[in-house]
Protein backbone atom coordinates (compact mmCIF):
# COMPACT_ATOMS: atom_id res chain seq x y z
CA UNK A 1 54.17 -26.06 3.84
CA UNK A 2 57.92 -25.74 3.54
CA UNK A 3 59.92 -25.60 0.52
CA UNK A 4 63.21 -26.59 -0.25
CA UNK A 5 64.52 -25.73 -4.09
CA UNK A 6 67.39 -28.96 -3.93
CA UNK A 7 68.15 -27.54 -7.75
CA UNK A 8 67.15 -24.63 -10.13
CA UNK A 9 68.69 -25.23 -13.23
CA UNK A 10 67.49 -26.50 -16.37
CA UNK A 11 68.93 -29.90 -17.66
CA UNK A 12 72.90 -29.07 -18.42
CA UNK A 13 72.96 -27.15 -15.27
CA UNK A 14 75.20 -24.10 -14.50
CA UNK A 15 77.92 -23.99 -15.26
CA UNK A 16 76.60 -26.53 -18.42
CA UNK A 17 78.32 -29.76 -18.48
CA UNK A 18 80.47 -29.37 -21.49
CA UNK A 19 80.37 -25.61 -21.55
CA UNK A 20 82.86 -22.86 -21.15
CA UNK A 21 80.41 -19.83 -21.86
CA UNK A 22 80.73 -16.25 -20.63
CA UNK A 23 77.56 -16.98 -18.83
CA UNK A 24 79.24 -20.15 -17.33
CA UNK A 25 82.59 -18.83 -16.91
CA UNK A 26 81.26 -16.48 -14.73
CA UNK A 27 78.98 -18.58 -12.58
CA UNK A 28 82.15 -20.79 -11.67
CA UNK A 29 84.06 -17.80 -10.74
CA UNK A 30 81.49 -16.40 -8.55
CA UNK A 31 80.51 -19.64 -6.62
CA UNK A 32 77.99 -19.71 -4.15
CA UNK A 33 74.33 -19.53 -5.64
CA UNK A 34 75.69 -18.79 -8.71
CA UNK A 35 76.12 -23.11 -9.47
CA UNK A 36 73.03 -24.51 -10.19
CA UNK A 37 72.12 -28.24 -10.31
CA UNK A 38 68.83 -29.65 -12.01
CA UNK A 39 66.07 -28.60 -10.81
CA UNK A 40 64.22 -30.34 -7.72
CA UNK A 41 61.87 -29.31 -5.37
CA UNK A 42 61.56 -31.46 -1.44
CA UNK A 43 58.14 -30.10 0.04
CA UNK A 44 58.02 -30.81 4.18
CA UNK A 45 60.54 -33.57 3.63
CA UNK A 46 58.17 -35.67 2.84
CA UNK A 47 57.04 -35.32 -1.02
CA UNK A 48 60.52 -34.75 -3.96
CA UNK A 49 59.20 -33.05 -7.03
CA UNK A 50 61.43 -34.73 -10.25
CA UNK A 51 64.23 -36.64 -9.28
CA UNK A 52 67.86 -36.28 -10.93
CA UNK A 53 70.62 -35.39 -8.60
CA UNK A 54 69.37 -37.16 -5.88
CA UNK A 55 73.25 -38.55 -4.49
CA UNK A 56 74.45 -34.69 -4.58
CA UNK A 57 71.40 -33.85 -2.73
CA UNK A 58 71.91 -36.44 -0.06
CA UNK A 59 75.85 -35.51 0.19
CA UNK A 60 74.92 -31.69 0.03
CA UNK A 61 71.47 -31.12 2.19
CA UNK A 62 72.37 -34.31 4.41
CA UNK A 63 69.11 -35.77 3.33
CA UNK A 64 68.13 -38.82 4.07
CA UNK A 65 66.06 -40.33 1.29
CA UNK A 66 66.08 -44.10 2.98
CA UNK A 67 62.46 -42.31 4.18
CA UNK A 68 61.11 -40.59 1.21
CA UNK A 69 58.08 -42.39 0.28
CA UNK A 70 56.69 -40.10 -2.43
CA UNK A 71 57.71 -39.04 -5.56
CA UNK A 72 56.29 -36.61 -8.20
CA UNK A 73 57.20 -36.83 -11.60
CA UNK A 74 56.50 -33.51 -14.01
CA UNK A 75 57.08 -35.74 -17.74
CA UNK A 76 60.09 -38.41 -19.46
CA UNK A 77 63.03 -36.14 -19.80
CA UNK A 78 66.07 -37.40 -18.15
CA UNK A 79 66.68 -33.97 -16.06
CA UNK A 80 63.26 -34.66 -13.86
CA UNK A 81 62.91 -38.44 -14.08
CA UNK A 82 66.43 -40.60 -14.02
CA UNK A 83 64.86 -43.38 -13.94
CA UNK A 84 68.19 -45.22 -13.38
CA UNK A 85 68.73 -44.17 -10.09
CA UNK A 86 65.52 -45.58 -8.89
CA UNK A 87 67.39 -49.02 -8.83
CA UNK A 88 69.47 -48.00 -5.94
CA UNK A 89 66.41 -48.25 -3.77
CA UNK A 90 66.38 -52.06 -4.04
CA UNK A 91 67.96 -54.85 -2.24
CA UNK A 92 71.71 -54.92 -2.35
CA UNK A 93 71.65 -51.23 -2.59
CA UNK A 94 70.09 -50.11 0.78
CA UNK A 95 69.15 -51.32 3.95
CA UNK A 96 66.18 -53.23 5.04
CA UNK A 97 62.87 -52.11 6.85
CA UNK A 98 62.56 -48.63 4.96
CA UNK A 99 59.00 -47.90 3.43
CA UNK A 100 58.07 -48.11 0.02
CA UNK A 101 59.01 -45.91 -2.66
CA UNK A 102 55.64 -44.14 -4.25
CA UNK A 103 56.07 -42.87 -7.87
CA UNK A 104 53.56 -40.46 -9.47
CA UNK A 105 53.53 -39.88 -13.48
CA UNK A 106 52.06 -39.73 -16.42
CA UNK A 107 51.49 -42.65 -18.39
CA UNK A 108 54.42 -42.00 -21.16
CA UNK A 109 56.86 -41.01 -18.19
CA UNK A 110 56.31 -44.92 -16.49
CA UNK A 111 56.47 -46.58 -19.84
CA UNK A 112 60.32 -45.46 -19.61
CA UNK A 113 60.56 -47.58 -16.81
CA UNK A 114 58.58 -50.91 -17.85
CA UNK A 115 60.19 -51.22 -21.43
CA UNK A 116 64.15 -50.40 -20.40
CA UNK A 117 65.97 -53.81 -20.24
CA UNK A 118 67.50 -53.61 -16.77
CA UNK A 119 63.64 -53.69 -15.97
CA UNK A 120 62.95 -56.94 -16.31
CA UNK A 121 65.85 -57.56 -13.59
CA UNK A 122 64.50 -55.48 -11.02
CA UNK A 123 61.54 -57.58 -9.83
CA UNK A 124 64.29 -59.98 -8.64
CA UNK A 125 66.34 -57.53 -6.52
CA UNK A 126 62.73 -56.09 -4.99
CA UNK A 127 61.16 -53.67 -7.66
CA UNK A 128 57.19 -55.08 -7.03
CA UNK A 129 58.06 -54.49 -2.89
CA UNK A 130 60.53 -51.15 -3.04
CA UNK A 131 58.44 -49.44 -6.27
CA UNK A 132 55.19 -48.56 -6.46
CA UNK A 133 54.12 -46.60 -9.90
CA UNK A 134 51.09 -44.84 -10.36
CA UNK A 135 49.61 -43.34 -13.77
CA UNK A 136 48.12 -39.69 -13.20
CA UNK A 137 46.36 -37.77 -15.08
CA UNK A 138 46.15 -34.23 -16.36
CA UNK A 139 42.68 -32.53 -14.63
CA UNK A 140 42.82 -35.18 -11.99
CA UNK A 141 43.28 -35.04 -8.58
CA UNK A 142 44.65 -37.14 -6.33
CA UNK A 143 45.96 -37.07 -2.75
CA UNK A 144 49.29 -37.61 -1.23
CA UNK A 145 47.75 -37.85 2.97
CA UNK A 146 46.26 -34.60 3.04
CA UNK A 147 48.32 -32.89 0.21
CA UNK A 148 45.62 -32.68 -2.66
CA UNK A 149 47.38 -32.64 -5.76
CA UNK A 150 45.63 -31.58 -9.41
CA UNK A 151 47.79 -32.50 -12.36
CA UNK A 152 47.37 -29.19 -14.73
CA UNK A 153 48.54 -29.02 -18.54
CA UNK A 154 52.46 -28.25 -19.34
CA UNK A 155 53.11 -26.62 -22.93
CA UNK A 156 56.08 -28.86 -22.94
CA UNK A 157 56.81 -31.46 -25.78
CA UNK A 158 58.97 -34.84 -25.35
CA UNK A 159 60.45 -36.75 -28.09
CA UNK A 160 57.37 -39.84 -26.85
CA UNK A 161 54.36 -39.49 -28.91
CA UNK A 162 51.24 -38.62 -27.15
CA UNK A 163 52.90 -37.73 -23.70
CA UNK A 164 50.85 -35.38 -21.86
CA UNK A 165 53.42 -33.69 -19.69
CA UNK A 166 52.23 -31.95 -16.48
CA UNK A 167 52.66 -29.23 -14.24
CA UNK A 168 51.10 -29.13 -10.25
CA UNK A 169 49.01 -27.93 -8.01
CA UNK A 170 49.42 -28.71 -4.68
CA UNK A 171 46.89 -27.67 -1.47
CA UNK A 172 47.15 -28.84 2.17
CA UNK A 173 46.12 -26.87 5.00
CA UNK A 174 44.39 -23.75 2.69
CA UNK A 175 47.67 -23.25 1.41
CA UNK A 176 48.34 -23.73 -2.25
CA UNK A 177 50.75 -23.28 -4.73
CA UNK A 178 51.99 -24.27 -8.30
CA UNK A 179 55.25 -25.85 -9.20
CA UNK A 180 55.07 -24.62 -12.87
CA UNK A 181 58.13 -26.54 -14.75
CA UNK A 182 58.70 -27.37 -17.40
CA UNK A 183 56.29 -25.25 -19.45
CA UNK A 184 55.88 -22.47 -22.30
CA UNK A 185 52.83 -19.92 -21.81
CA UNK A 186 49.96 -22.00 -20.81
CA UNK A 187 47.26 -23.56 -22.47
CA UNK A 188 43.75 -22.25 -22.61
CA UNK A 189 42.23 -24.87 -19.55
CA UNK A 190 45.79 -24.48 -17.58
CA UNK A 191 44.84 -21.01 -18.07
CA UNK A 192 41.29 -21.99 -16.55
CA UNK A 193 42.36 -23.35 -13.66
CA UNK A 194 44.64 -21.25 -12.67
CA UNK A 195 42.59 -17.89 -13.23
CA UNK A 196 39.50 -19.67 -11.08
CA UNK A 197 42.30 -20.45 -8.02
CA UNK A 198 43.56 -18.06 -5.67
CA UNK A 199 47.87 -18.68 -5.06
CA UNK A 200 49.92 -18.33 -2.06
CA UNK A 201 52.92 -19.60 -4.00
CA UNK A 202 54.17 -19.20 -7.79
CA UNK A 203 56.60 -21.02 -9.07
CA UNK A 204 57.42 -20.37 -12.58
CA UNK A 205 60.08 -21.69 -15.50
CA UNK A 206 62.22 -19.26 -16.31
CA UNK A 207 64.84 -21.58 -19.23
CA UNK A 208 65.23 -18.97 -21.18
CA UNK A 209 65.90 -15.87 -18.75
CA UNK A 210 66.90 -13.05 -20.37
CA UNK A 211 66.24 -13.87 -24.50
CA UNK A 212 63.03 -13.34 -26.25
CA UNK A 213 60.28 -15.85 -27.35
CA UNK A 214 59.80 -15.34 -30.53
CA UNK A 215 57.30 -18.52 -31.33
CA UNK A 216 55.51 -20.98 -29.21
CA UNK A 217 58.59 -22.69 -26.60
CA UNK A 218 58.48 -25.49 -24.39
CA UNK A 219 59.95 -23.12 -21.89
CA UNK A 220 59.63 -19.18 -20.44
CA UNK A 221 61.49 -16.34 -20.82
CA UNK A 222 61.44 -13.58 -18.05
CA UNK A 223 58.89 -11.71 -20.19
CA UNK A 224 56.54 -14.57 -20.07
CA UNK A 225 56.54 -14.77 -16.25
CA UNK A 226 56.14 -10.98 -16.07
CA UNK A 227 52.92 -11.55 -18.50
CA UNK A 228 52.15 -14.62 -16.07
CA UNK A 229 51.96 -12.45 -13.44
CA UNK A 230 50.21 -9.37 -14.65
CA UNK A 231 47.73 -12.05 -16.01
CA UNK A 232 46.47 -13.57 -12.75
CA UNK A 233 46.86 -10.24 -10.55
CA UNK A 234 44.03 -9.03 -13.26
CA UNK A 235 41.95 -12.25 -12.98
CA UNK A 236 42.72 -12.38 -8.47
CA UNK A 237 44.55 -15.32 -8.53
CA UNK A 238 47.77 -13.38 -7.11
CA UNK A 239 47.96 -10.62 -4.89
CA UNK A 240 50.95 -8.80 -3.09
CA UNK A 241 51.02 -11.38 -0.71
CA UNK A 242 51.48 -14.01 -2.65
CA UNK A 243 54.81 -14.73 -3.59
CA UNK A 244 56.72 -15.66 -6.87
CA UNK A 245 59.30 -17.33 -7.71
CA UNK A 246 61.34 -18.35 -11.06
CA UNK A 247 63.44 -21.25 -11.12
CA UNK A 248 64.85 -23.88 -14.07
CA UNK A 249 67.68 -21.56 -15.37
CA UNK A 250 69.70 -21.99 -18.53
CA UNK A 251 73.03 -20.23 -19.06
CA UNK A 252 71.64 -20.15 -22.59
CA UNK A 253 69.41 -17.79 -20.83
CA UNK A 254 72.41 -15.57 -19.98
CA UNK A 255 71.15 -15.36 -16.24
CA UNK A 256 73.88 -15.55 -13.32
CA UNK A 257 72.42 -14.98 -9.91
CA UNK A 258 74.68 -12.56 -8.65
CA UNK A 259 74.00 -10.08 -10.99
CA UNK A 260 70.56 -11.05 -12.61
CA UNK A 261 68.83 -11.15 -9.21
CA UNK A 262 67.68 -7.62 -9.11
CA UNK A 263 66.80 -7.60 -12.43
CA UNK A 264 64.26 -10.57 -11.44
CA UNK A 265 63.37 -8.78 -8.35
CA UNK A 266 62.12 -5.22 -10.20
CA UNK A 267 59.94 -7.45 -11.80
CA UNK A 268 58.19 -9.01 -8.80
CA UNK A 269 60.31 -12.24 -9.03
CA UNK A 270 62.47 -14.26 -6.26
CA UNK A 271 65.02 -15.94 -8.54
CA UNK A 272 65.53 -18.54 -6.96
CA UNK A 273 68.98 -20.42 -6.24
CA UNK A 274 69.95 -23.71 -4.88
CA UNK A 275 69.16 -24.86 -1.20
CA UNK A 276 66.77 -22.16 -1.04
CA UNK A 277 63.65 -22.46 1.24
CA UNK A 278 60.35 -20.80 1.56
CA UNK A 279 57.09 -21.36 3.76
CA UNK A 280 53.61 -20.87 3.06
């Protein structure tokens, strides 16, 4: 399976959108993989994990998303499911003859969709053609051709009541590997799962980078992924050939690649940055 990280920052991005911190001060100045757009993940060009700056994408990766024909949502917020954008996939907007666009979420996530007003004027521009939604649920699994995908437990609240947000597992070929975001430390039966599982891949939300946690977050700290890790090399899930990899990066985190990369890297970690790719 190949990897491509299309963004790795949390929801204001770095440098932050209406921000002129040290942390994104710098990050300008340096450049490079030090500018961060929200996070999205593209596995084998086939499958987009959360969808937000899809146009930059296209204009920066040369994608061509006229093809896509899955999409998998993690939970509601804005950062990993603009559900806006989705109307550019139907007539007027694109060209005809390209397949179907397949969207996977949780129930709360797709509710966005069916109860915003512009909604109601998609079915006549090609929303019950173009769009195809489907509900998941956390614990079960369900297949994307032969990608097997199992809907785990994020500690991750939303401001909808009752939404049960999710983080991935993903298998194909006796490969596997977790896209983790967005989450705090795990619950007990994510916990379960992921002790009982062996990993080629980690990937792991790191929001809050260099701070401590001091309570119960929606998000990690570097700490947390260190105690994620030490945590499944005791229970075998991990070993030294699998590899890890923290992503979703807020400058409130004080993190700036080019000099917070070692730091992640003493600690086991790939930090990751944007356009990065990886094979398992």
């Amino acid at each position: 399976m190949k990897l491509k990280f299309l963004g790795t920052a949390a929801a204001e991005g770095i440098p932050a959108l209406f921000c002129s911190c040290d942390t994104c001060k710098l990050s300008l100045e340096l450049g490079g993989k030090n500018l961060r757009k929200r996070s999205s993940l593209l596995l084998d060009d086939k499958i987009m994990f959360d969808f937000n700056d899809a146009l930059f994408y296209v204009h920066n990766y040369q994608l061509d998303l006229s093809k896509l024909e899955h999409l998998v949502i993690t939970h509601s917020h804005s950062d990993h499911f603009n559900i806006f954008d989705l109307e550019y996939k139907l007539i007027w907007y694109t060209n005809p003859g390209n397949p179907p666009l397949n969207i996977y979420a949780n129930e709360k996530a797709l509710d966005r969709i069916y109860h915003t007003p512009e909604f109601s004027t998609w079915h006549k521009i090609g929303a019950s053609e173009l769009l195809n939604f489907h509900t998941v649920n956390r614990w079960k699994e369900f297949y994307i051709a032969d990608y097997k995908i199992t809907p785990l437990a994020a500690n991750h609240i939303t401001c909808y009541e009752g939404e049960e947000s999710l983080i991935y597992v993903i298998e194909k070929d006796g490969k596997r590997f977790l896209y983790g975001l967005d989450s705090g430390f795990y619950e007990e039966k994510t916990w379960e799962y992921l002790k009982s599982h062996y990993f080629d891949l980690l990937i792991l939300d790191s929001t809050i980078g260099f701070l401590e946690v001091e309570k119960p977050s929606n998000h990690m700290a570097l700490s947390e992924n260190v105690a994620v890790i030490e945590t499944l090399k005791e229970s075998g899930s991990i070993d030294e050939n699998s590899i890890i990899i923290s992503t979703h990066f807020s400058h409130n985190g004080k993190v700036v690649y080019d000099t917070s990369s070692k730091i992640y890297k003493e600690h086991g970690l790939i930090m990751s940055y944007d356009g990065m790719e990886v094979e398992i």
